[in-house]
PDB file of N, CA and C in Angstrom:
ATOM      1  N   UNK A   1     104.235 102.515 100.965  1.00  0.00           N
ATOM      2  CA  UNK A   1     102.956 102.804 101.571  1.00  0.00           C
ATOM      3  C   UNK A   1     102.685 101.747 102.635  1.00  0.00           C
ATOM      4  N   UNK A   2     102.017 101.798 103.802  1.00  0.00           N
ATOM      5  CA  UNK A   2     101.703 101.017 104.672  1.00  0.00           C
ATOM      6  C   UNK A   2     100.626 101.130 105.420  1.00  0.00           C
ATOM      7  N   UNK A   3      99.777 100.527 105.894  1.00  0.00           N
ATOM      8  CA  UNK A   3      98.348 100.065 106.180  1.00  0.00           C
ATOM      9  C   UNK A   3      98.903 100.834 107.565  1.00  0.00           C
ATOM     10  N   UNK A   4      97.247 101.165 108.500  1.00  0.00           N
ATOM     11  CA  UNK A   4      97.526 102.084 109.516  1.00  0.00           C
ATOM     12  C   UNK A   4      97.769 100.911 110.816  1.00  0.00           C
ATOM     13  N   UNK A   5      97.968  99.582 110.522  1.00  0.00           N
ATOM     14  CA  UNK A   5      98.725  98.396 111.380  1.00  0.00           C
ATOM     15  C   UNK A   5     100.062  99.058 111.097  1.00  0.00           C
ATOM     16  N   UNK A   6     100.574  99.826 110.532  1.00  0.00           N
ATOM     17  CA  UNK A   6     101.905  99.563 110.116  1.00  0.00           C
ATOM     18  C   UNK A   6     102.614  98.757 109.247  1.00  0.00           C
ATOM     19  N   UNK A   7     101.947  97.673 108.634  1.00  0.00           N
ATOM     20  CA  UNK A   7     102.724  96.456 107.849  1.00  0.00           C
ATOM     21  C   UNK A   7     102.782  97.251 106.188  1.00  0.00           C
ATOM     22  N   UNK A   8     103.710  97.063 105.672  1.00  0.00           N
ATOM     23  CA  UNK A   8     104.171  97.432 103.978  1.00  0.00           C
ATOM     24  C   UNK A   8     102.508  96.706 103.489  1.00  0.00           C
ATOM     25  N   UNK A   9     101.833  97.704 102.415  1.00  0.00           N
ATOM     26  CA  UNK A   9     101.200  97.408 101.620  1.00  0.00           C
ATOM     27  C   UNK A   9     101.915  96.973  99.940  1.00  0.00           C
ATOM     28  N   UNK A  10     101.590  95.639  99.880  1.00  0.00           N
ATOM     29  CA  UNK A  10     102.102  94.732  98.625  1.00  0.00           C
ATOM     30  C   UNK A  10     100.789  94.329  97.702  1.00  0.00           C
ATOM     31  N   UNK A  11     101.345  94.209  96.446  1.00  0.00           N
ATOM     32  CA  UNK A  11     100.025  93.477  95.711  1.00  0.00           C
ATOM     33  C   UNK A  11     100.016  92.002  95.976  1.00  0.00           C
ATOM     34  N   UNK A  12      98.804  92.082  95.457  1.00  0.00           N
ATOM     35  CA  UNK A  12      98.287  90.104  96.333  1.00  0.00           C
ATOM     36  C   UNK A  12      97.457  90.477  97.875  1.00  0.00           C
ATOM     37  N   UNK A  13      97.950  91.336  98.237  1.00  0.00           N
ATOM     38  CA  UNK A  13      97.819  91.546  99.672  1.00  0.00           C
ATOM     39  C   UNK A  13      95.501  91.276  99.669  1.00  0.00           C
ATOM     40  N   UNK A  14      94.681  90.798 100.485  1.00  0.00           N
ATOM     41  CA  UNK A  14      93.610  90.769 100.499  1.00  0.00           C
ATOM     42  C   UNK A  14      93.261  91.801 101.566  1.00  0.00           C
ATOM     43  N   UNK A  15      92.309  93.055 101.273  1.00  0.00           N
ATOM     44  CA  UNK A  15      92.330  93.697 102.418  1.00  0.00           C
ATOM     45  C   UNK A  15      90.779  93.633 102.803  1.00  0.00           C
ATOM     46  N   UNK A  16      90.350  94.479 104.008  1.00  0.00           N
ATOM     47  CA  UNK A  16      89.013  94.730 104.551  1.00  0.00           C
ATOM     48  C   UNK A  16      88.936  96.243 103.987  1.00  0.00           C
ATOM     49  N   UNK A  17      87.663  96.757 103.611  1.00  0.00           N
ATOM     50  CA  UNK A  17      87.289  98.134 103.494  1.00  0.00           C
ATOM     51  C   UNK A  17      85.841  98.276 104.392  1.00  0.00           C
ATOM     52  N   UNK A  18      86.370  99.585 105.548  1.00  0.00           N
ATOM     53  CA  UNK A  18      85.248  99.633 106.398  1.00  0.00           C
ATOM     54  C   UNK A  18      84.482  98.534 106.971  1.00  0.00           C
ATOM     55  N   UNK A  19      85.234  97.234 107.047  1.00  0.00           N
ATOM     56  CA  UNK A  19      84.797  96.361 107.831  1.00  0.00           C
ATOM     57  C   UNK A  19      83.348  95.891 107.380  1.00  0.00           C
ATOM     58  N   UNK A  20      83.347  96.175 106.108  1.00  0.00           N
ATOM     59  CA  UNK A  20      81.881  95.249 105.245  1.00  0.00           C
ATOM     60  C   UNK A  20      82.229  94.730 104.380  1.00  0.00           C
ATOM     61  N   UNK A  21      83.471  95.718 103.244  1.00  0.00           N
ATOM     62  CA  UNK A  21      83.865  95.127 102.372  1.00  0.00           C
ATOM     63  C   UNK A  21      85.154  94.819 102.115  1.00  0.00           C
ATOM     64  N   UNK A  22      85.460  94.474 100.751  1.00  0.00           N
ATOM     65  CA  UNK A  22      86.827  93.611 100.516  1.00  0.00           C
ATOM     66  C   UNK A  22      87.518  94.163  99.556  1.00  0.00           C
ATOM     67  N   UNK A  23      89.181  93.370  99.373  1.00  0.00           N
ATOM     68  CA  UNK A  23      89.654  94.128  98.193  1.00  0.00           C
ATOM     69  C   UNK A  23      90.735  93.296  97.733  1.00  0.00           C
ATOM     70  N   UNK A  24      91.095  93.514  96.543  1.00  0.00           N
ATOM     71  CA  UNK A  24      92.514  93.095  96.364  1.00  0.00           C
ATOM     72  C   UNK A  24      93.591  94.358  95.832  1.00  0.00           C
ATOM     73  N   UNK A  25      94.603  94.700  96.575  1.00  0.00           N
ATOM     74  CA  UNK A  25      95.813  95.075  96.301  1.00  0.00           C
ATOM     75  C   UNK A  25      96.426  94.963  94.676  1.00  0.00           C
ATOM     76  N   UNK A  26      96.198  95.429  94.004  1.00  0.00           N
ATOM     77  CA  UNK A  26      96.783  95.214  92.435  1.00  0.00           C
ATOM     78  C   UNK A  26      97.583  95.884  91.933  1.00  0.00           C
ATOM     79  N   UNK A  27      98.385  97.134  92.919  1.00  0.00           N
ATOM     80  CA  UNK A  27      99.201  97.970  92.278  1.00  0.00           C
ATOM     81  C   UNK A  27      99.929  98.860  93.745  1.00  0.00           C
ATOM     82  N   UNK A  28     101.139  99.031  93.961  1.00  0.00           N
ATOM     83  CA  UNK A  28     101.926  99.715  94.531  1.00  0.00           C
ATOM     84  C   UNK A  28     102.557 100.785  93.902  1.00  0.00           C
ATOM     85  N   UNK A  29     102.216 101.993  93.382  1.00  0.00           N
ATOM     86  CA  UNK A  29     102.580 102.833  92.263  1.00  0.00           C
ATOM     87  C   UNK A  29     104.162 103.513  92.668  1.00  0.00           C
ATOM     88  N   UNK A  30     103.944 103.939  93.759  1.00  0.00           N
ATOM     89  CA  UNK A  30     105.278 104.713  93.904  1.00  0.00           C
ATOM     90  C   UNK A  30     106.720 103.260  94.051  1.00  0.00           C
ATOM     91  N   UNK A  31     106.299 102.566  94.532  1.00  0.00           N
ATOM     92  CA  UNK A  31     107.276 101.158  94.642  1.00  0.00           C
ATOM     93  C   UNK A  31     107.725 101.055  93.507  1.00  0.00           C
ATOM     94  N   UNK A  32     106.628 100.850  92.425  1.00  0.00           N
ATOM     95  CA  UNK A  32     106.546 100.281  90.693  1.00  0.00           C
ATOM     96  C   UNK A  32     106.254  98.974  91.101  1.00  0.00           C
ATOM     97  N   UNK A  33     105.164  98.570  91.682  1.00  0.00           N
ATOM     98  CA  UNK A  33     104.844  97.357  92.365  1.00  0.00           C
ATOM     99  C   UNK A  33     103.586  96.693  91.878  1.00  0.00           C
ATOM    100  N   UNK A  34     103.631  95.887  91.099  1.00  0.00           N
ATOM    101  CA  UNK A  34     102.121  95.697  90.214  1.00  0.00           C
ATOM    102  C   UNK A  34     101.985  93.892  89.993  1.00  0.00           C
ATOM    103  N   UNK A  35     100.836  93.660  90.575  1.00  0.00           N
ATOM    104  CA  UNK A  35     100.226  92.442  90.055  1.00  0.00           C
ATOM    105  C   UNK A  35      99.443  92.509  88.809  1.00  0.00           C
ATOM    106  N   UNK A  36     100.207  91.658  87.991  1.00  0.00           N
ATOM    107  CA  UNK A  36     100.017  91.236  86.433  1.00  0.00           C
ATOM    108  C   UNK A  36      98.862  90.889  86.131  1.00  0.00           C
ATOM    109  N   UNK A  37      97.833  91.511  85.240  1.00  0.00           N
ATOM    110  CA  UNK A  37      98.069  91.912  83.885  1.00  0.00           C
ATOM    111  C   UNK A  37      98.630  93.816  84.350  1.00  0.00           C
ATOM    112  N   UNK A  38      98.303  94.095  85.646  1.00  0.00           N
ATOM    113  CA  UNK A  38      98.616  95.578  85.437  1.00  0.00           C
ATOM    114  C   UNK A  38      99.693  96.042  85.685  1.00  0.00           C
ATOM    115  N   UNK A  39     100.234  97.335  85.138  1.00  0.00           N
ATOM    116  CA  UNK A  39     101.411  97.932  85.168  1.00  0.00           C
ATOM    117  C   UNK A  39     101.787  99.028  85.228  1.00  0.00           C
ATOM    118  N   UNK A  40     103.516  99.466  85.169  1.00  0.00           N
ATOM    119  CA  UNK A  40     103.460 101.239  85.272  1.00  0.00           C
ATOM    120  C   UNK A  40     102.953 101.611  83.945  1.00  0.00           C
ATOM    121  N   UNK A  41     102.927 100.691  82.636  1.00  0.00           N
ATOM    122  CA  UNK A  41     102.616 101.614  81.621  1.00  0.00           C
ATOM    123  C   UNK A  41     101.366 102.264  81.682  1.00  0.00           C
ATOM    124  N   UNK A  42     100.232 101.350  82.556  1.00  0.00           N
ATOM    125  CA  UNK A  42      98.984 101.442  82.962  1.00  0.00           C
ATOM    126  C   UNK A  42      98.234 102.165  83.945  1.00  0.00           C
ATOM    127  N   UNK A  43      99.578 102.433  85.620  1.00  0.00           N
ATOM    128  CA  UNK A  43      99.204 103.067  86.491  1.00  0.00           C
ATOM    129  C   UNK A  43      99.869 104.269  87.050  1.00  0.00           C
ATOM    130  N   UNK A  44     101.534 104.132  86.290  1.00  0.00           N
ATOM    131  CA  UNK A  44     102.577 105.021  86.699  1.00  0.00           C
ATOM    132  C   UNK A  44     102.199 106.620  86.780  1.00  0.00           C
ATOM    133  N   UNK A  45     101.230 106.969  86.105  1.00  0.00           N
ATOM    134  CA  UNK A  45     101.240 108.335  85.643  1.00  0.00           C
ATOM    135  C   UNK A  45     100.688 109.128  87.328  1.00  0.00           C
ATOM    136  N   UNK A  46      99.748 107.890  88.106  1.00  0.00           N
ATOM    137  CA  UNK A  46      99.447 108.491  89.394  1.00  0.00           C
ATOM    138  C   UNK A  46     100.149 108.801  90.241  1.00  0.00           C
ATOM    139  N   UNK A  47     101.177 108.326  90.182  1.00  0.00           N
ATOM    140  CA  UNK A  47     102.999 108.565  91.091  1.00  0.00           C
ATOM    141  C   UNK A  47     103.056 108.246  92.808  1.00  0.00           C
ATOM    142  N   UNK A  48     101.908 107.913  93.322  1.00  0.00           N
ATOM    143  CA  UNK A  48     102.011 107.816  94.487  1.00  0.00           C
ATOM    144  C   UNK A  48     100.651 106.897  94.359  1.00  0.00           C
ATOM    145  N   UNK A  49     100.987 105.912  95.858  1.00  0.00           N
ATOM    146  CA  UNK A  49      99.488 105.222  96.136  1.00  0.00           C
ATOM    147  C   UNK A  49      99.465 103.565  96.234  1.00  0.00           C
ATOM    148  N   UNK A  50      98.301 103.360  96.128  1.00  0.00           N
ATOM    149  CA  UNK A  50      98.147 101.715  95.787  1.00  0.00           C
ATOM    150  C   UNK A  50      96.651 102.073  95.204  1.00  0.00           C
ATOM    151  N   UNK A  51      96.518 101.367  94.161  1.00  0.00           N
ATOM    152  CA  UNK A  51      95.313 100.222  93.274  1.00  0.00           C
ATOM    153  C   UNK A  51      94.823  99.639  93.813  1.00  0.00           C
ATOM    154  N   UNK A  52      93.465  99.505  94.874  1.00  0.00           N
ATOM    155  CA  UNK A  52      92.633  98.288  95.093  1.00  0.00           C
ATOM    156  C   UNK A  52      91.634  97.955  94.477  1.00  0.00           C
ATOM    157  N   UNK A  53      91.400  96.845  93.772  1.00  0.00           N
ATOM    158  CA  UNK A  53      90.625  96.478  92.881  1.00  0.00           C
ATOM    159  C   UNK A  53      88.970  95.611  94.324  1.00  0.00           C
ATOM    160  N   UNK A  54      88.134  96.596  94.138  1.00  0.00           N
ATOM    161  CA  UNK A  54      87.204  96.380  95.558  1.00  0.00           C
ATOM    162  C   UNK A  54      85.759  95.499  94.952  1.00  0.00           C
ATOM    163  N   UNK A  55      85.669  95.308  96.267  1.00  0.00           N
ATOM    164  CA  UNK A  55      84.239  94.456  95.544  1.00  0.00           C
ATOM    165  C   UNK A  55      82.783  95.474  95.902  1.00  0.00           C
ATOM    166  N   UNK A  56      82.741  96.575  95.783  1.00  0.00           N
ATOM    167  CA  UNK A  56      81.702  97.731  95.684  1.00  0.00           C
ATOM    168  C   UNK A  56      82.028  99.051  95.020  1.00  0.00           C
ATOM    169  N   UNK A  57      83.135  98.697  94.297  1.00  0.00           N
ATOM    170  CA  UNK A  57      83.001  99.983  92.751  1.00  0.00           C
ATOM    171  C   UNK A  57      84.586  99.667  91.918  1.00  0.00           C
ATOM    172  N   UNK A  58      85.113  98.319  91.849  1.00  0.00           N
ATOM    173  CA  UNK A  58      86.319  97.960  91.233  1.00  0.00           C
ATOM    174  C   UNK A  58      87.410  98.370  91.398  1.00  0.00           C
ATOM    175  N   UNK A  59      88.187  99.219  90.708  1.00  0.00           N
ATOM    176  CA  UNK A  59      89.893  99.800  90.948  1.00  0.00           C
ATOM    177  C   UNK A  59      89.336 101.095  92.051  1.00  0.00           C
ATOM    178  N   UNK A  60      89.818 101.177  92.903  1.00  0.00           N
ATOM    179  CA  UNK A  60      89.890 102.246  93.482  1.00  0.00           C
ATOM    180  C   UNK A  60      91.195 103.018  93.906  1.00  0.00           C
ATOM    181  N   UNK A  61      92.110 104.161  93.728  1.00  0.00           N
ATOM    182  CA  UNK A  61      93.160 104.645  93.935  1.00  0.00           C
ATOM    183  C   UNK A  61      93.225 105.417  95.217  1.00  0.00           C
ATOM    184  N   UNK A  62      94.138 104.786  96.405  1.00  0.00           N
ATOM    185  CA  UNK A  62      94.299 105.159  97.719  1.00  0.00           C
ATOM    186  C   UNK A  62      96.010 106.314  97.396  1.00  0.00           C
ATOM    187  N   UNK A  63      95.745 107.388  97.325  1.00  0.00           N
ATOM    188  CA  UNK A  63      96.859 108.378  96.712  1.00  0.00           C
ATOM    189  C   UNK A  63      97.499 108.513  98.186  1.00  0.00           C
ATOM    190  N   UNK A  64      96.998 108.227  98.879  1.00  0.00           N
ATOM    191  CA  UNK A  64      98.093 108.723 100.715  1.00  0.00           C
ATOM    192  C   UNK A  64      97.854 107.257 101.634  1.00  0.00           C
ATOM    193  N   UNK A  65      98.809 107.276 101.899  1.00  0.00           N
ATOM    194  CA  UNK A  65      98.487 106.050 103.801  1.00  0.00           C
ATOM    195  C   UNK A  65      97.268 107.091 104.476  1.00  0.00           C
ATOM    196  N   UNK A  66      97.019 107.905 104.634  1.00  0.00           N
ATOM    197  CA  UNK A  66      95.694 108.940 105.165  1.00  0.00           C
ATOM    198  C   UNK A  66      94.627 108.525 104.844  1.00  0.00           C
ATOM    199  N   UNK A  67      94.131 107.857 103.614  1.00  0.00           N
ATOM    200  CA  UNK A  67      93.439 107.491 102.832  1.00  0.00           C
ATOM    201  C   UNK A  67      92.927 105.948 102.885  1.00  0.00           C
ATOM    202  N   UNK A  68      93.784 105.516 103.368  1.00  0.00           N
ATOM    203  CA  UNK A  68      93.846 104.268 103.828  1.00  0.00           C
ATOM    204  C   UNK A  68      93.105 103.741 105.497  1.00  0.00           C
ATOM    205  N   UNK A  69      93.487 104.706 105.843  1.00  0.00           N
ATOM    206  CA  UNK A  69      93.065 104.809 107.167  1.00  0.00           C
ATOM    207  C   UNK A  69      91.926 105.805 107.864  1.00  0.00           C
ATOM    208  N   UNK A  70      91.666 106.610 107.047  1.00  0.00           N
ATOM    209  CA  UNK A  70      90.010 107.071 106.574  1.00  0.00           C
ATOM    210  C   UNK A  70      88.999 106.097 106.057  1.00  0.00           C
ATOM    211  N   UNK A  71      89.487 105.319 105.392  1.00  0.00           N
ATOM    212  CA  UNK A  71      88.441 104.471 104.423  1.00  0.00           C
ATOM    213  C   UNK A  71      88.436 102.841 105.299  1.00  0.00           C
ATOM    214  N   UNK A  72      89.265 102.694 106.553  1.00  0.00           N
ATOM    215  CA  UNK A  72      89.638 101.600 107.326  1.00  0.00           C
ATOM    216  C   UNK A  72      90.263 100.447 106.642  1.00  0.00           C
ATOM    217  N   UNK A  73      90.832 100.842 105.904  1.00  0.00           N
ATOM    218  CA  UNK A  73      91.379  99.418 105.213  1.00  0.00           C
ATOM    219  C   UNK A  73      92.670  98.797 105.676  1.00  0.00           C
ATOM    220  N   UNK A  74      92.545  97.526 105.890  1.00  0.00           N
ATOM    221  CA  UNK A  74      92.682  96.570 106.998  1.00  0.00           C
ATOM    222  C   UNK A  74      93.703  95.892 106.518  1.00  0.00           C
ATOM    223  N   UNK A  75      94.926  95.461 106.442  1.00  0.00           N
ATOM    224  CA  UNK A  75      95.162  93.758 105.773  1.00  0.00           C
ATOM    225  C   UNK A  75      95.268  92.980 106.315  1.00  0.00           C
ATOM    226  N   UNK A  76      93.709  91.965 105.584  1.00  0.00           N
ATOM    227  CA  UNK A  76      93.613  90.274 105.994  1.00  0.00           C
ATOM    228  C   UNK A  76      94.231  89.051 105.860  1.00  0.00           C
ATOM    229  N   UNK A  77      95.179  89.262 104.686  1.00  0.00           N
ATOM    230  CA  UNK A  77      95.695  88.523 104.315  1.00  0.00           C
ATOM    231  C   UNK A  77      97.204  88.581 103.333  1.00  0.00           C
ATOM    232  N   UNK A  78      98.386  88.561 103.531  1.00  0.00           N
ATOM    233  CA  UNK A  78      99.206  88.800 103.063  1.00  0.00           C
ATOM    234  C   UNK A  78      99.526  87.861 101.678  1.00  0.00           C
ATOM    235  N   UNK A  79      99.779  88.325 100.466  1.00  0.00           N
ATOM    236  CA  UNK A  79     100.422  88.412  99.488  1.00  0.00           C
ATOM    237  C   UNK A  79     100.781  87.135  99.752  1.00  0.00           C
ATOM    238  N   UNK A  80     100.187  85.691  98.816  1.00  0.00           N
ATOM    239  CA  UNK A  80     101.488  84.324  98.420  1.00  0.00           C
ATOM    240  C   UNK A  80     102.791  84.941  98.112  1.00  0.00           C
ATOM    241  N   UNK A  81     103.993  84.256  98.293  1.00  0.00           N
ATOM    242  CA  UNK A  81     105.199  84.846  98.766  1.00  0.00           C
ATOM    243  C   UNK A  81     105.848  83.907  97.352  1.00  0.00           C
TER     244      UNK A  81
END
């Protein structure tokens, strides 16, 4: 999955939503890409997407890059490496 910059969406990643609010990246589902405590046993069943855990309604599930870029989400900050 990748942000409508083009750059790979990773967990860790800090993003913008609609340019008010914020988020953190906590799950890459189709990758099997998950920042710990969460996981596929936890998120796999959605099969496509990323997990942003937001600061105006918590986990939110982005199921398309379309979705991503409807909702403006941005990345501010890339993933400690």
């Amino acid at each position: 999955m990748r942000y409508p910059s083009g750059q790979e969406v990773l967990p860790g990643d800090t993003v913008q939503i609609n340019t008010r609010h914020s988020g953190k990246v906590v799950a890459c589902v189709a990758e099997g890409l998950y920042l710990p405590p969460h996981s596929a046993e936890q998120w796999g069943y959605l099969q496509t997407g990323a997990m942003i855990d937001t600061d105006f309604g918590g986990l939110v599930h982005y199921p398309a890059e379309s979705d991503l870029t409807d909702d403006g989400v941005e990345l501010m900050q890339r993933a400690p490496q």
